[in-house]
PDB file of N, CA and C in Angstrom:
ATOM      1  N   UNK A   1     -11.480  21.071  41.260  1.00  0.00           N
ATOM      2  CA  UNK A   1     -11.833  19.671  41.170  1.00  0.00           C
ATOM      3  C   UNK A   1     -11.897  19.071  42.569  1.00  0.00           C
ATOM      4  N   UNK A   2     -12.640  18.097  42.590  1.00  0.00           N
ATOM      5  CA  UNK A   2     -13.017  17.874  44.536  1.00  0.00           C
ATOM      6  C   UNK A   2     -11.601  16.474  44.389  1.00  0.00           C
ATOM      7  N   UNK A   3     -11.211  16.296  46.024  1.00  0.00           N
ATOM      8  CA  UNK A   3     -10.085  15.757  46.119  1.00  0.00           C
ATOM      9  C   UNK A   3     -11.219  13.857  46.562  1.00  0.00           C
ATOM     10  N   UNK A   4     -10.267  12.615  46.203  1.00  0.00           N
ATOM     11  CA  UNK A   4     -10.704  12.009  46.848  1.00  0.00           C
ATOM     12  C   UNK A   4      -9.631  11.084  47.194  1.00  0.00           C
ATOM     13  N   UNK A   5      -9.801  10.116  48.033  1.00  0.00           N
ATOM     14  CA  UNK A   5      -8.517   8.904  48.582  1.00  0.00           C
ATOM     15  C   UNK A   5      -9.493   7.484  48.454  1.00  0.00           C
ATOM     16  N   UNK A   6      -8.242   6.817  47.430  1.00  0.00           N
ATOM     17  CA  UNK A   6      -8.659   5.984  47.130  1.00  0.00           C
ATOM     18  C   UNK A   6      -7.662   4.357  48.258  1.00  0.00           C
ATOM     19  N   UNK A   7      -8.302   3.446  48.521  1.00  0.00           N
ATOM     20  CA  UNK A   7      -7.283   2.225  49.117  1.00  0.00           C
ATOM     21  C   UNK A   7      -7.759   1.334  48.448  1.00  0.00           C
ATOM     22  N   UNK A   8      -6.675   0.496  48.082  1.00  0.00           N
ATOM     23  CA  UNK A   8      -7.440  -0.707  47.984  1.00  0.00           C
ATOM     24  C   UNK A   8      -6.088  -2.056  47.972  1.00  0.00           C
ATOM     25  N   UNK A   9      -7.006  -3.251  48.160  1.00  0.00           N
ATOM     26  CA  UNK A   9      -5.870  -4.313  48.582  1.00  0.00           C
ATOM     27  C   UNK A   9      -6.045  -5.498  47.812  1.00  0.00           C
ATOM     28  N   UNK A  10      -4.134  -5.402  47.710  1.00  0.00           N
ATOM     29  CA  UNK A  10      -3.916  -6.246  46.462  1.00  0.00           C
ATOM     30  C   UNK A  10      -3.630  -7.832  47.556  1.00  0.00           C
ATOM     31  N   UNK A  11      -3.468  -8.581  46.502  1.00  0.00           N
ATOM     32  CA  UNK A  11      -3.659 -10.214  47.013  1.00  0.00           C
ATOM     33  C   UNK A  11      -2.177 -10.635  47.799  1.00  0.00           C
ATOM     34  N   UNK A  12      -2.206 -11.391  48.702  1.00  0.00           N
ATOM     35  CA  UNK A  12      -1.028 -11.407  49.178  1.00  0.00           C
ATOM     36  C   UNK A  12       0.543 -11.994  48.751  1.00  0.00           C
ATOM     37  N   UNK A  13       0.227 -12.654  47.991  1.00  0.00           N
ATOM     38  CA  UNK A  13       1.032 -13.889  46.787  1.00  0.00           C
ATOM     39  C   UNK A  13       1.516 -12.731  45.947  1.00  0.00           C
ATOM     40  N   UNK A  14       1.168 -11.543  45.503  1.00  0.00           N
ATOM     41  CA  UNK A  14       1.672 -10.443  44.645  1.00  0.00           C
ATOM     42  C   UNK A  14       3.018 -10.575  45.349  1.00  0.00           C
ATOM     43  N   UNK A  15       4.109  -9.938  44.272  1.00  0.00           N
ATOM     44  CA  UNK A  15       5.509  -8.930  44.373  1.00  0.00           C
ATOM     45  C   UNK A  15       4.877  -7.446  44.731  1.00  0.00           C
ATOM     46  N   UNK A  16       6.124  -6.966  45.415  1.00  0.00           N
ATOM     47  CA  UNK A  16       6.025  -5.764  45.853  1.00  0.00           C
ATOM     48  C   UNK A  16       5.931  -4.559  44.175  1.00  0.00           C
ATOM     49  N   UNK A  17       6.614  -5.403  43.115  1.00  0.00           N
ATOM     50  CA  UNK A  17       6.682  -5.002  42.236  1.00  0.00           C
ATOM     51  C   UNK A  17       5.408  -4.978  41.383  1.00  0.00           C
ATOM     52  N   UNK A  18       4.383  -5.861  41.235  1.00  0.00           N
ATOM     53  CA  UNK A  18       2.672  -6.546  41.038  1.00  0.00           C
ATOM     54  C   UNK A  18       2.095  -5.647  41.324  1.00  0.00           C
ATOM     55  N   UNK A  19       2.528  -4.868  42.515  1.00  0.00           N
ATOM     56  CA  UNK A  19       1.335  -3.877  43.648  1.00  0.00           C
ATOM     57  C   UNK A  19       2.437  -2.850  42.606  1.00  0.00           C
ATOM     58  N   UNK A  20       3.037  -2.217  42.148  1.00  0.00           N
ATOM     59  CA  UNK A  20       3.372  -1.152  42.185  1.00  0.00           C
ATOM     60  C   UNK A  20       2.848  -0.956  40.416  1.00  0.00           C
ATOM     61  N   UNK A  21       2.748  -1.963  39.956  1.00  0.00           N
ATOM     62  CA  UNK A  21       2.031  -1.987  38.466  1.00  0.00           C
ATOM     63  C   UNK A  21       0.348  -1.811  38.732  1.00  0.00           C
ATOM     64  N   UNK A  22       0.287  -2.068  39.282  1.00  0.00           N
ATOM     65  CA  UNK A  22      -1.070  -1.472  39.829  1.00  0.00           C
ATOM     66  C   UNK A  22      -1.654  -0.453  39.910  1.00  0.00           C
ATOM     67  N   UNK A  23      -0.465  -0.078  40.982  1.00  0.00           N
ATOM     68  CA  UNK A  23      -0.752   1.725  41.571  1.00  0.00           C
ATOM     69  C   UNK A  23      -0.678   2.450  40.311  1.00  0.00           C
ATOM     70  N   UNK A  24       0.570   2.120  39.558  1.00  0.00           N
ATOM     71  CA  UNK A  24       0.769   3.248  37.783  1.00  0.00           C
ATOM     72  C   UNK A  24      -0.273   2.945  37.022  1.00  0.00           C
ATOM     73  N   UNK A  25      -0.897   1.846  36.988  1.00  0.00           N
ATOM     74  CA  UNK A  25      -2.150   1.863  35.628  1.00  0.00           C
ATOM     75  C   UNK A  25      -2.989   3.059  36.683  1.00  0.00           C
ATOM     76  N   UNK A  26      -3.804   2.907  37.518  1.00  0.00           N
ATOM     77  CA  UNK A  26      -4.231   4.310  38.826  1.00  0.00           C
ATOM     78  C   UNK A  26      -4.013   5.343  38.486  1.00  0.00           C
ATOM     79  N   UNK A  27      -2.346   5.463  38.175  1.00  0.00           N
ATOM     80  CA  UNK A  27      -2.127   6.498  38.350  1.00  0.00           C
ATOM     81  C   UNK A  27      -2.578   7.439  36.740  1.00  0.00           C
ATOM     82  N   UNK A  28      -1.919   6.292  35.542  1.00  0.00           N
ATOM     83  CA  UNK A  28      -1.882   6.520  34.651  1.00  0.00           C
ATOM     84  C   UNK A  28      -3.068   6.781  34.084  1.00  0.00           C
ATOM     85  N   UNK A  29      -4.353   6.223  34.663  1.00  0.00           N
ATOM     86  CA  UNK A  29      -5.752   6.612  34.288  1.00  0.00           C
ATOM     87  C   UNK A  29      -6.093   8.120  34.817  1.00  0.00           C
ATOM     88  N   UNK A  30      -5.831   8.042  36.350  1.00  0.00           N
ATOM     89  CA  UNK A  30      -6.499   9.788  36.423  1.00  0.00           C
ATOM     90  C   UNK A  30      -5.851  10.694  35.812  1.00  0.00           C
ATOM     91  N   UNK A  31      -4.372  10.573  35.365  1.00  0.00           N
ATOM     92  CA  UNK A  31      -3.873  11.537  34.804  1.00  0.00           C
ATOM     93  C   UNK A  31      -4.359  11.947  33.256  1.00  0.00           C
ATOM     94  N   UNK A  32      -4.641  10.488  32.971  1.00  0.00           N
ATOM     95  CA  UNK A  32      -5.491  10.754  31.459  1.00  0.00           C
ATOM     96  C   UNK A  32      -6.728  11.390  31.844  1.00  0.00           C
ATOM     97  N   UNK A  33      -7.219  11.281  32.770  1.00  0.00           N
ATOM     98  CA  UNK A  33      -8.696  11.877  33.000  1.00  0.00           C
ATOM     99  C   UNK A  33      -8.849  13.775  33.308  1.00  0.00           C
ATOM    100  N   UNK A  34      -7.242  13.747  33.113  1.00  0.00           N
ATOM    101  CA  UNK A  34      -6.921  15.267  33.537  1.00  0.00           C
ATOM    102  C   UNK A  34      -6.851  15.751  35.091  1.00  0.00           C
ATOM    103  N   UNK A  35      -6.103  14.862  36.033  1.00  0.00           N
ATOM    104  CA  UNK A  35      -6.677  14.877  37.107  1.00  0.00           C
ATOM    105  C   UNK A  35      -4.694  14.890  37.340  1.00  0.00           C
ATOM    106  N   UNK A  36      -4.674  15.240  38.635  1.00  0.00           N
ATOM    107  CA  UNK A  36      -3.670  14.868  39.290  1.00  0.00           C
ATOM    108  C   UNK A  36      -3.392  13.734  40.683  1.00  0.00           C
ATOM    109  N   UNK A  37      -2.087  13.256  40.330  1.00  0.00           N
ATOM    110  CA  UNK A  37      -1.976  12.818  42.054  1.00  0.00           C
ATOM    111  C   UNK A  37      -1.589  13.347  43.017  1.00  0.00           C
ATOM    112  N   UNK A  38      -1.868  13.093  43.382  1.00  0.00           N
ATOM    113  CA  UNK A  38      -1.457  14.046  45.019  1.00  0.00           C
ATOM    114  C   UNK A  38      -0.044  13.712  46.120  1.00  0.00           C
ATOM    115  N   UNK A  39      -0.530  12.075  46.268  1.00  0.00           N
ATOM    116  CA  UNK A  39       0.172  11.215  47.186  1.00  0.00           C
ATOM    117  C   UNK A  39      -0.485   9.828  46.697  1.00  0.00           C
ATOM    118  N   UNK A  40       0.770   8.954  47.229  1.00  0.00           N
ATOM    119  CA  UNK A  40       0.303   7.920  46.779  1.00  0.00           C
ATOM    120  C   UNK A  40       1.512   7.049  48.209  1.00  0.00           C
ATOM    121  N   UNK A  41       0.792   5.835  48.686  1.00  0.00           N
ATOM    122  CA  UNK A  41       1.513   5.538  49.568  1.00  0.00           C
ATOM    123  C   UNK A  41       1.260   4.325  49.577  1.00  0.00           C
ATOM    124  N   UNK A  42       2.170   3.164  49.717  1.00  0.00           N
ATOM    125  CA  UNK A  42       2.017   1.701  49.810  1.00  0.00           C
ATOM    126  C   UNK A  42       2.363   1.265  51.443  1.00  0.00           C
ATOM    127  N   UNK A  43       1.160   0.949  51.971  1.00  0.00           N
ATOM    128  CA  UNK A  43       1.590   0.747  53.161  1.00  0.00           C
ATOM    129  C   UNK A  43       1.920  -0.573  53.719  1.00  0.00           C
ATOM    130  N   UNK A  44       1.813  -2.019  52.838  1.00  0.00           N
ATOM    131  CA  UNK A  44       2.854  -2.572  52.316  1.00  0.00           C
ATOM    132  C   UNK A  44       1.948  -3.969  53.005  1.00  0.00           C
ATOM    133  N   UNK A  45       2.517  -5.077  53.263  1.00  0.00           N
ATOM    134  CA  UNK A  45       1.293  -6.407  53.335  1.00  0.00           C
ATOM    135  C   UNK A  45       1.276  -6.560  54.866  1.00  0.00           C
ATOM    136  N   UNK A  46       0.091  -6.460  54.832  1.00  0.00           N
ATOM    137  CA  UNK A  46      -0.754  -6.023  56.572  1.00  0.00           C
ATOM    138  C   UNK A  46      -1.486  -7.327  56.881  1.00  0.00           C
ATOM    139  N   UNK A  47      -1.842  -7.981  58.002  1.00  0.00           N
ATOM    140  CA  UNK A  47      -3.224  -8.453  58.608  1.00  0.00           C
ATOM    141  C   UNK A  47      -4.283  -8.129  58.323  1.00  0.00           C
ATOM    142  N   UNK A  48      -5.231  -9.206  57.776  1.00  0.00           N
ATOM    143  CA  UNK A  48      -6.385  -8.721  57.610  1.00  0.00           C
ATOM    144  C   UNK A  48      -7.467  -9.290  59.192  1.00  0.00           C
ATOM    145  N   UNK A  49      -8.700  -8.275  59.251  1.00  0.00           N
ATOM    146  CA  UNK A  49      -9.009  -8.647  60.203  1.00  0.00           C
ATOM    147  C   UNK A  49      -9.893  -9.910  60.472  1.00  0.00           C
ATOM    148  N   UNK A  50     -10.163 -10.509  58.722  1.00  0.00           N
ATOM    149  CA  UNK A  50     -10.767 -11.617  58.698  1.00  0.00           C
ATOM    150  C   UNK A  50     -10.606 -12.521  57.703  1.00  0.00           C
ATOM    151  N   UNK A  51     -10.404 -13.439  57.175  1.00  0.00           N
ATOM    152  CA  UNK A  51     -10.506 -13.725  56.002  1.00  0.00           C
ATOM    153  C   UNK A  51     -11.056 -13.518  54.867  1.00  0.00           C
ATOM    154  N   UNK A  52     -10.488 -13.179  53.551  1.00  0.00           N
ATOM    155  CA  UNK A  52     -11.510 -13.032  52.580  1.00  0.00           C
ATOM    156  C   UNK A  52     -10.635 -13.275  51.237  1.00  0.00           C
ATOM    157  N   UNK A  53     -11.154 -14.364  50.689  1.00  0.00           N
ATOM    158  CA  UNK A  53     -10.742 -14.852  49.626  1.00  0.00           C
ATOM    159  C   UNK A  53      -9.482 -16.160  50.112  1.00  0.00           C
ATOM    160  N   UNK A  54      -9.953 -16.460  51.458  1.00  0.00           N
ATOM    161  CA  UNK A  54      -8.927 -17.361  51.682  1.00  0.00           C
ATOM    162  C   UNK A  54      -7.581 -16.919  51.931  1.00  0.00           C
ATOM    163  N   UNK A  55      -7.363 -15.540  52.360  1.00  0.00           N
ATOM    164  CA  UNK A  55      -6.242 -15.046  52.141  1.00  0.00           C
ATOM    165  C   UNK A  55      -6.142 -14.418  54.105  1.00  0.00           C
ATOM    166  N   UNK A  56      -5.296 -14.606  54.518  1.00  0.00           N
ATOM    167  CA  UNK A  56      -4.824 -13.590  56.130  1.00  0.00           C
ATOM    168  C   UNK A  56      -4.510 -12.595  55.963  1.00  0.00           C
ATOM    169  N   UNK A  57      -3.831 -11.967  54.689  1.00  0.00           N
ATOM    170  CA  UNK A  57      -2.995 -11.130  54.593  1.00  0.00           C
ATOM    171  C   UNK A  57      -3.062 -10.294  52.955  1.00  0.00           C
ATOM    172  N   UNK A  58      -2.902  -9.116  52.917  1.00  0.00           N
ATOM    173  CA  UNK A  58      -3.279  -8.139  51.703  1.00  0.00           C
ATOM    174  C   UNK A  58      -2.065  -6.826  51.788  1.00  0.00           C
ATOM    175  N   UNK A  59      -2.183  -6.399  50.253  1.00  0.00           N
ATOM    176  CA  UNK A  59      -1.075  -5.790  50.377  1.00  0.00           C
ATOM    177  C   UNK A  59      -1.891  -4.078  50.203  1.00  0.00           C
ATOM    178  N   UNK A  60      -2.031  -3.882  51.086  1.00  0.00           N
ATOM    179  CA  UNK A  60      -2.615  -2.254  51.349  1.00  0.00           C
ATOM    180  C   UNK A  60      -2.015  -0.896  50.362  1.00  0.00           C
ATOM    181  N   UNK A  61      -2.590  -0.101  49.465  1.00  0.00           N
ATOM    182  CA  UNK A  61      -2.235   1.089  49.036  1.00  0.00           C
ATOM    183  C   UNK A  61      -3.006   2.049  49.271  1.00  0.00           C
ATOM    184  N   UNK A  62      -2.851   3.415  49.230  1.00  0.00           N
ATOM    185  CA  UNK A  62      -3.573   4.718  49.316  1.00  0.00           C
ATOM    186  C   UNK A  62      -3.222   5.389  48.355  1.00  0.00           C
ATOM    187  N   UNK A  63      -4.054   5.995  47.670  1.00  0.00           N
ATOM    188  CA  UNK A  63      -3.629   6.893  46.465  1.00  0.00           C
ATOM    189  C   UNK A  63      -5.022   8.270  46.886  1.00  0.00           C
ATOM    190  N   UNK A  64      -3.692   9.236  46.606  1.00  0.00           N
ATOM    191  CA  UNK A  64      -4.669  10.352  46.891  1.00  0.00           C
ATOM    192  C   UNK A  64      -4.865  11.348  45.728  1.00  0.00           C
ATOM    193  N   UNK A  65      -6.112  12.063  44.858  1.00  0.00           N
ATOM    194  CA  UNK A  65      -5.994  12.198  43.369  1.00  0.00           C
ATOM    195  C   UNK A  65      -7.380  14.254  43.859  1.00  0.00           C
ATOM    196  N   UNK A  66      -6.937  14.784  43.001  1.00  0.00           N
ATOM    197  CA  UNK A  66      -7.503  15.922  42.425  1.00  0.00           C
ATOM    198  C   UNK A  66      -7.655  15.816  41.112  1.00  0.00           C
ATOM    199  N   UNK A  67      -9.072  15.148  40.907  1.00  0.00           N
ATOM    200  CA  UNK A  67      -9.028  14.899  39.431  1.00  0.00           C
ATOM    201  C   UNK A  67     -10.978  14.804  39.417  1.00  0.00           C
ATOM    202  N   UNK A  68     -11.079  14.446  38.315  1.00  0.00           N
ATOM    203  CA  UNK A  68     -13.047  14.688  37.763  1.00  0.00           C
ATOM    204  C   UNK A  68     -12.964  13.254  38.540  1.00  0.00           C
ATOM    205  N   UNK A  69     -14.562  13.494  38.398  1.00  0.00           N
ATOM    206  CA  UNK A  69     -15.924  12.334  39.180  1.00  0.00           C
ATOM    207  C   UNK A  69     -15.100  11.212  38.068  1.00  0.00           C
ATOM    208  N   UNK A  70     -14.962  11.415  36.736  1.00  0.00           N
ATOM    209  CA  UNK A  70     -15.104   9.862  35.568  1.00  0.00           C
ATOM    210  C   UNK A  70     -13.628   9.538  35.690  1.00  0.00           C
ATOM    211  N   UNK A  71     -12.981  10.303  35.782  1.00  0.00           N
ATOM    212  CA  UNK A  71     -11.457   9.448  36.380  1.00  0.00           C
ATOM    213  C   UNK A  71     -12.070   8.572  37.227  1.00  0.00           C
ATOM    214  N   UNK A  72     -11.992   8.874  38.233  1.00  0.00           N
ATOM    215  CA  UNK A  72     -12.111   8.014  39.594  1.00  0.00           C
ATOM    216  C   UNK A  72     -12.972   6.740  39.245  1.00  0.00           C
ATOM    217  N   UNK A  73     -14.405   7.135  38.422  1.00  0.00           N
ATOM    218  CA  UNK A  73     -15.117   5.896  38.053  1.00  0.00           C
ATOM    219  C   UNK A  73     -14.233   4.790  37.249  1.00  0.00           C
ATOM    220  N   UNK A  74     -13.696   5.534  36.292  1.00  0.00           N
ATOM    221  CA  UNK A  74     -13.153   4.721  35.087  1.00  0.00           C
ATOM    222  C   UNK A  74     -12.038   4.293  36.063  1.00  0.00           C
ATOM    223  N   UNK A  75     -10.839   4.663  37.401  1.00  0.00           N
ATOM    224  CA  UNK A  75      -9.902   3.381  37.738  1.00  0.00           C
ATOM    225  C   UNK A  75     -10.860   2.669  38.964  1.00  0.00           C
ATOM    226  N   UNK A  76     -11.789   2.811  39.209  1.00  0.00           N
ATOM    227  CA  UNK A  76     -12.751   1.746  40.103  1.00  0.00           C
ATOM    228  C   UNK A  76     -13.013   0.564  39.333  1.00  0.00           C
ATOM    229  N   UNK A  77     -13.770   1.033  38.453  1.00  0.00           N
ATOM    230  CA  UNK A  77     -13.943   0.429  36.839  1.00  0.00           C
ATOM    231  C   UNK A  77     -12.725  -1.087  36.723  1.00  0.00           C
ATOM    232  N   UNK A  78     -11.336  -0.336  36.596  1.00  0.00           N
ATOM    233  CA  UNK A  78     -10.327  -1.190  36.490  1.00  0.00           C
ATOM    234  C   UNK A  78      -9.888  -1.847  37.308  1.00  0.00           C
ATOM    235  N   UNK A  79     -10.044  -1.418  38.830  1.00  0.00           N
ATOM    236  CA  UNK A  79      -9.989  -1.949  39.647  1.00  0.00           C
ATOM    237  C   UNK A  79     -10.647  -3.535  40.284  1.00  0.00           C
ATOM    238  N   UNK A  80     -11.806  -2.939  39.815  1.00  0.00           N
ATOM    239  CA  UNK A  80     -13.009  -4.026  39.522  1.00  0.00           C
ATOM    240  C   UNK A  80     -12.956  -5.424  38.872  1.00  0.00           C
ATOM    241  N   UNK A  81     -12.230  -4.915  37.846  1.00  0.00           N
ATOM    242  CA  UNK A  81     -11.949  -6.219  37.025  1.00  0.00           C
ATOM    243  C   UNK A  81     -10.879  -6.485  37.015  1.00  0.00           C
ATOM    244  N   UNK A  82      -9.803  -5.986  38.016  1.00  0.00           N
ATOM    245  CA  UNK A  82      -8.504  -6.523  38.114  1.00  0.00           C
ATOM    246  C   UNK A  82      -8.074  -8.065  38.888  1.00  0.00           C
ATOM    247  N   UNK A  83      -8.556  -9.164  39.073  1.00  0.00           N
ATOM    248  CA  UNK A  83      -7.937 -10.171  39.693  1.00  0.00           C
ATOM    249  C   UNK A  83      -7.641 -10.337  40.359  1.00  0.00           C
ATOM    250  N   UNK A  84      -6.485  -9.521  40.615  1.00  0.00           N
ATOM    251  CA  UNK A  84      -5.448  -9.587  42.232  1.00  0.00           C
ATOM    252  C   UNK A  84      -5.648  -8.352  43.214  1.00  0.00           C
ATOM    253  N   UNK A  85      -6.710  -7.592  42.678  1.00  0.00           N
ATOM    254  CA  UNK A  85      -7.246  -6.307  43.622  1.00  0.00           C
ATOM    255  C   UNK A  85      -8.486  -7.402  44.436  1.00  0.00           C
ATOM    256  N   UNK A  86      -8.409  -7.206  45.843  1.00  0.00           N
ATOM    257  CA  UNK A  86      -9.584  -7.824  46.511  1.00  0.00           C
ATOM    258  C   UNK A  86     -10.696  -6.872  46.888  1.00  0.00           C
ATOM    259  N   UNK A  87      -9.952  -5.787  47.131  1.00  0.00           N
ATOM    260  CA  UNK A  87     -11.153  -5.043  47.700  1.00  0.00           C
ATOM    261  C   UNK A  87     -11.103  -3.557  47.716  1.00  0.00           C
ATOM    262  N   UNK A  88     -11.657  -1.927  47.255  1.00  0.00           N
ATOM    263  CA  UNK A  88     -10.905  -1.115  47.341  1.00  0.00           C
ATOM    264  C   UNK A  88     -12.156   0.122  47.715  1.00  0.00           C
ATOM    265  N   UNK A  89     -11.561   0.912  47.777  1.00  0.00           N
ATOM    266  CA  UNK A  89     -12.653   2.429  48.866  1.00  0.00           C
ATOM    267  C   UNK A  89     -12.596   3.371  48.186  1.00  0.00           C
ATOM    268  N   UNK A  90     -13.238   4.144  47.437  1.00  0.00           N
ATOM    269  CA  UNK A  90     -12.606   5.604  47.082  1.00  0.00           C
ATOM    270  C   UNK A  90     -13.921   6.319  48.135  1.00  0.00           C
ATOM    271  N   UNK A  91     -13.163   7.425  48.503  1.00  0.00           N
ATOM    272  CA  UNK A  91     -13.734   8.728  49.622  1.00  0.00           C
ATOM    273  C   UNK A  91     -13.709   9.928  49.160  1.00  0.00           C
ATOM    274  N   UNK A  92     -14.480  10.326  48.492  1.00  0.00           N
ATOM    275  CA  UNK A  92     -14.555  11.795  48.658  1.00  0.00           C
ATOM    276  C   UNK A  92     -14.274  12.656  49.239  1.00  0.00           C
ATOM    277  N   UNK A  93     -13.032  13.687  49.724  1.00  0.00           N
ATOM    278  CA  UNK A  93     -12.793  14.684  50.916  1.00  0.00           C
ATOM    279  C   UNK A  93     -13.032  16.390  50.232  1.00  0.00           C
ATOM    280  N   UNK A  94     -12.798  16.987  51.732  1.00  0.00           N
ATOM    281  CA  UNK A  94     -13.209  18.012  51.690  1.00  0.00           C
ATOM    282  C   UNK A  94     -11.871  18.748  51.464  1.00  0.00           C
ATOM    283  N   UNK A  95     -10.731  18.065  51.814  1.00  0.00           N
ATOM    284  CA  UNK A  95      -9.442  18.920  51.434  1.00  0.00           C
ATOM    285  C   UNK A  95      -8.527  17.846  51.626  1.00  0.00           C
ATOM    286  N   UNK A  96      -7.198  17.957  50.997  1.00  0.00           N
ATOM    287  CA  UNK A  96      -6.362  16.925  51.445  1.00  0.00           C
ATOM    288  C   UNK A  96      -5.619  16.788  52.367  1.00  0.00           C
ATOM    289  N   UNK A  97      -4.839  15.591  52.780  1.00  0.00           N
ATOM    290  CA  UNK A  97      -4.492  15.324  54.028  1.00  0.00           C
ATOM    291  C   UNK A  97      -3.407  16.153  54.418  1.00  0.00           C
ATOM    292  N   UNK A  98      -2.348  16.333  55.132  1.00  0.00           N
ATOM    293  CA  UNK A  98      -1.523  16.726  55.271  1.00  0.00           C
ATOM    294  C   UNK A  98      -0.011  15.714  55.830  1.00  0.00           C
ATOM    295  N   UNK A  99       0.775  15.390  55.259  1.00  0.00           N
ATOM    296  CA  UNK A  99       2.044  14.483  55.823  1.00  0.00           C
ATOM    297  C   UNK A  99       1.376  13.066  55.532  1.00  0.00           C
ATOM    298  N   UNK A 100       1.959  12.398  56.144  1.00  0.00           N
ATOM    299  CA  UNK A 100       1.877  10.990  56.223  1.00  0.00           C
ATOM    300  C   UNK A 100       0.013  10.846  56.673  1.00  0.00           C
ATOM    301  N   UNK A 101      -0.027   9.406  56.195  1.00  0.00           N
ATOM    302  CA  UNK A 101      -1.660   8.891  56.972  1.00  0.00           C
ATOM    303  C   UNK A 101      -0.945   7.979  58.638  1.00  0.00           C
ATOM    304  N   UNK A 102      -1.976   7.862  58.948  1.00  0.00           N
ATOM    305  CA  UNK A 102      -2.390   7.522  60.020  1.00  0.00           C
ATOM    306  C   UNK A 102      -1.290   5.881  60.160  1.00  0.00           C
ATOM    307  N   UNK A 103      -1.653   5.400  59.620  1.00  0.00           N
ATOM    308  CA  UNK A 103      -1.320   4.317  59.322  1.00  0.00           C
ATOM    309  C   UNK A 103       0.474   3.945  59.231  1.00  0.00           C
ATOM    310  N   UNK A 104       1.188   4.743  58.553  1.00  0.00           N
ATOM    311  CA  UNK A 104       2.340   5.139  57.880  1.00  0.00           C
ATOM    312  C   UNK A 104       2.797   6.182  59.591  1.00  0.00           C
ATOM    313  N   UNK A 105       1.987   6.520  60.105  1.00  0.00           N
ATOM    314  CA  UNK A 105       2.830   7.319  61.353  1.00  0.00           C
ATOM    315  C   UNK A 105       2.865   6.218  62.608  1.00  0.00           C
ATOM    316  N   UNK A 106       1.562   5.069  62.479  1.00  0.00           N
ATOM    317  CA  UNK A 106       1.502   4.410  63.377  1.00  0.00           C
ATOM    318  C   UNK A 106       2.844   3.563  63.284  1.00  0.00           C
ATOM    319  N   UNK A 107       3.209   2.913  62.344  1.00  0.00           N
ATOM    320  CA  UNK A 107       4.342   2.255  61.828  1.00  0.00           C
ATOM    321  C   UNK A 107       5.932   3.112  62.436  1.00  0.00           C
ATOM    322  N   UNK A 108       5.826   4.372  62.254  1.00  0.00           N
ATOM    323  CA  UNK A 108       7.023   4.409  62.740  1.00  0.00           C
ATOM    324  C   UNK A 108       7.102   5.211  64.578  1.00  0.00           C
ATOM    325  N   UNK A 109       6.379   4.585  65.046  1.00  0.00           N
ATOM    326  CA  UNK A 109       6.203   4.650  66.460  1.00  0.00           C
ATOM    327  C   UNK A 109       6.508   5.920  66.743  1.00  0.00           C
ATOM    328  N   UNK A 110       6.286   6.821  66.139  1.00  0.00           N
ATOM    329  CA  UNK A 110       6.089   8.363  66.697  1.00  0.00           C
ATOM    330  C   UNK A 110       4.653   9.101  66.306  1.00  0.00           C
ATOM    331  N   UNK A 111       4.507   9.712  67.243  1.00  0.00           N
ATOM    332  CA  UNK A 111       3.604  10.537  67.350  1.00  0.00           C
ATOM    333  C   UNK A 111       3.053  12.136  66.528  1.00  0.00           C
ATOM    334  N   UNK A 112       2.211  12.469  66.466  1.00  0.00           N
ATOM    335  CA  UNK A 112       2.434  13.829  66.070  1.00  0.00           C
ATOM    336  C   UNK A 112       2.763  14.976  67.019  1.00  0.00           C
ATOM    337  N   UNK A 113       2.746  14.635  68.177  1.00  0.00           N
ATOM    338  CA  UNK A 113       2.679  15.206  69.501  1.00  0.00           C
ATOM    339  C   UNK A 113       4.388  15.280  69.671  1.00  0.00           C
ATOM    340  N   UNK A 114       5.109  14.272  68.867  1.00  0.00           N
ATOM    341  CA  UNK A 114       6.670  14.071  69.447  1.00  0.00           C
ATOM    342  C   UNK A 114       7.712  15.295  68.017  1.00  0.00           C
ATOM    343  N   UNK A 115       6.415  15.010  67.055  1.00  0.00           N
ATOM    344  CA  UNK A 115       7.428  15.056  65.402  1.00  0.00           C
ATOM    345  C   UNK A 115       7.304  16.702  65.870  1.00  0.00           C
ATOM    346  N   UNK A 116       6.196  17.422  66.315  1.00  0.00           N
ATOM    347  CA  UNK A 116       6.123  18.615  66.474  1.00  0.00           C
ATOM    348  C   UNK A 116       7.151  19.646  67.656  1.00  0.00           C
ATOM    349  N   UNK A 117       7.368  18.427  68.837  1.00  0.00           N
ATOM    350  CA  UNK A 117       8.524  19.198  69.418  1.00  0.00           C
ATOM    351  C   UNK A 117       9.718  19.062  69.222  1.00  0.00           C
ATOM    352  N   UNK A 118       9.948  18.188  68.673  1.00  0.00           N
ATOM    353  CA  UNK A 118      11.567  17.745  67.730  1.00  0.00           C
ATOM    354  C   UNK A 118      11.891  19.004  66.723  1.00  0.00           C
TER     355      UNK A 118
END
């Protein structure tokens, strides 16, 4: 099954708890779709780089899934018509990531260059 990574950002006025009912309906759809998760990571309420929806600020997730093409449609699908989702990406990859994203390493001020000689 081809892997893909999905983000997308919830409204800023949400609970940390709002965003995490979120991520499980996500989750709970590809798994019905026969698919698995992989990783799933909340990288938690960020700056946005512009306004949109009147909002400065969004609460960022990544979910990473090995599952069929109609999973993925069907939680876009939900995504879509969810309210407090503003905006979200799914990517198609060629293999999955490895450790943390980019994002989640930038946050804790180390490097991969440092984690590897430690």
């Amino acid at each position: 099954m081809p892997y893909y990574e999905t983000v997308f950002m919830a409204r800023q006025d949400l609970s940390d708890a709002q965003v995490k009912v979120i991520t499980e309906s996500c989750e709970k759809i590809i798994k019905a779709g026969k698919g698995k998760v992989v990783k799933t990571e909340n990288w938690g309420l960020r700056t946005l780089a512009y306004k949109i929806n009147k909002s400065k600020k969004a609460h960022y997730v990544l979910i990473e899934t090995d599952c069929p093409p109609a999973a993925v449609i069907e939680m876009e699908r939900t995504l879509r018509l969810n309210e407090d989702v503003m905006r979200y990406l799914t990517v198609r990859e060629d293999e999955l990531s490895k450790g943390q994203s980019k994002i989640l390493d930038k946050n804790t001020g180390e490097t991969e260059f440092e984690r590897e000689a430690a």
